[in-house]
Protein backbone atom coordinates (compact mmCIF):
# COMPACT_ATOMS: atom_id res chain seq x y z
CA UNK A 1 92.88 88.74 108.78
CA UNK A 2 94.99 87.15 111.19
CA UNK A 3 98.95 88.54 111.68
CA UNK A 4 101.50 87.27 113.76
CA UNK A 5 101.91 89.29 116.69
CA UNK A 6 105.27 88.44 117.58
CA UNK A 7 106.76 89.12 113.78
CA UNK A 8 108.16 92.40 112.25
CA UNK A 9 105.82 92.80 108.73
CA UNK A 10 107.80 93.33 105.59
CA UNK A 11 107.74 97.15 104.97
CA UNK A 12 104.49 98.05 102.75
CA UNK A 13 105.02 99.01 99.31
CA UNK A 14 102.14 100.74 97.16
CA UNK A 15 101.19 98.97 94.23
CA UNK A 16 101.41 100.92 90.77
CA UNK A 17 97.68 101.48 90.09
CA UNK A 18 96.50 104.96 88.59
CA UNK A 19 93.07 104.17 89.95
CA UNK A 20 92.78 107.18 92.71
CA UNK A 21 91.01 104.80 95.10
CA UNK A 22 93.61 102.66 94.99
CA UNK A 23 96.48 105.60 95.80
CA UNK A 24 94.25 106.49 98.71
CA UNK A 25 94.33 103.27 99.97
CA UNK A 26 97.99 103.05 99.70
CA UNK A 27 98.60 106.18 101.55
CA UNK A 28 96.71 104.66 104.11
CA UNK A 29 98.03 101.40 103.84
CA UNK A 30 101.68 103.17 104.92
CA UNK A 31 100.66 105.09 107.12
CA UNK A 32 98.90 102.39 109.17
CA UNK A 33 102.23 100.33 108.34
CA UNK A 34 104.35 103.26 110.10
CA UNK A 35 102.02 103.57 112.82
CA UNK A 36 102.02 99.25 113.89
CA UNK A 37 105.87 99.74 113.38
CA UNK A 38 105.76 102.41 115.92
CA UNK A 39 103.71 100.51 118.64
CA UNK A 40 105.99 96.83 117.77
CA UNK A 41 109.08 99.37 118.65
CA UNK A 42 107.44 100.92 121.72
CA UNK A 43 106.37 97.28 122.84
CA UNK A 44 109.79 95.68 122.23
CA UNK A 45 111.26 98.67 123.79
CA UNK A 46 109.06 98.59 126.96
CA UNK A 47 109.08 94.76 127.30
């Protein structure tokens, strides 16, 4: 999977699934999101 480095991502949003696998994977999902959002800030911030 290849992402732009120098773009800002579109905030995550969970899809509406009831499968528990798939809410697991969301939660992850964000919290990866929040944590690449924190290191594009710190980078930006520190550049």
């Amino acid at each position: 999977m290849t992402t732009p480095q120098s773009t800002s991502a579109a905030p995550y949003t969970p899809t509406t699934n009831t499968d528990p696998r798939e809410a697991s994977l969301n939660t992850s999902n964000t919290a990866i999101a929040a944590i690449i959002t924190e290191a594009n800030t710190t980078r930006t911030t520190r550049a």
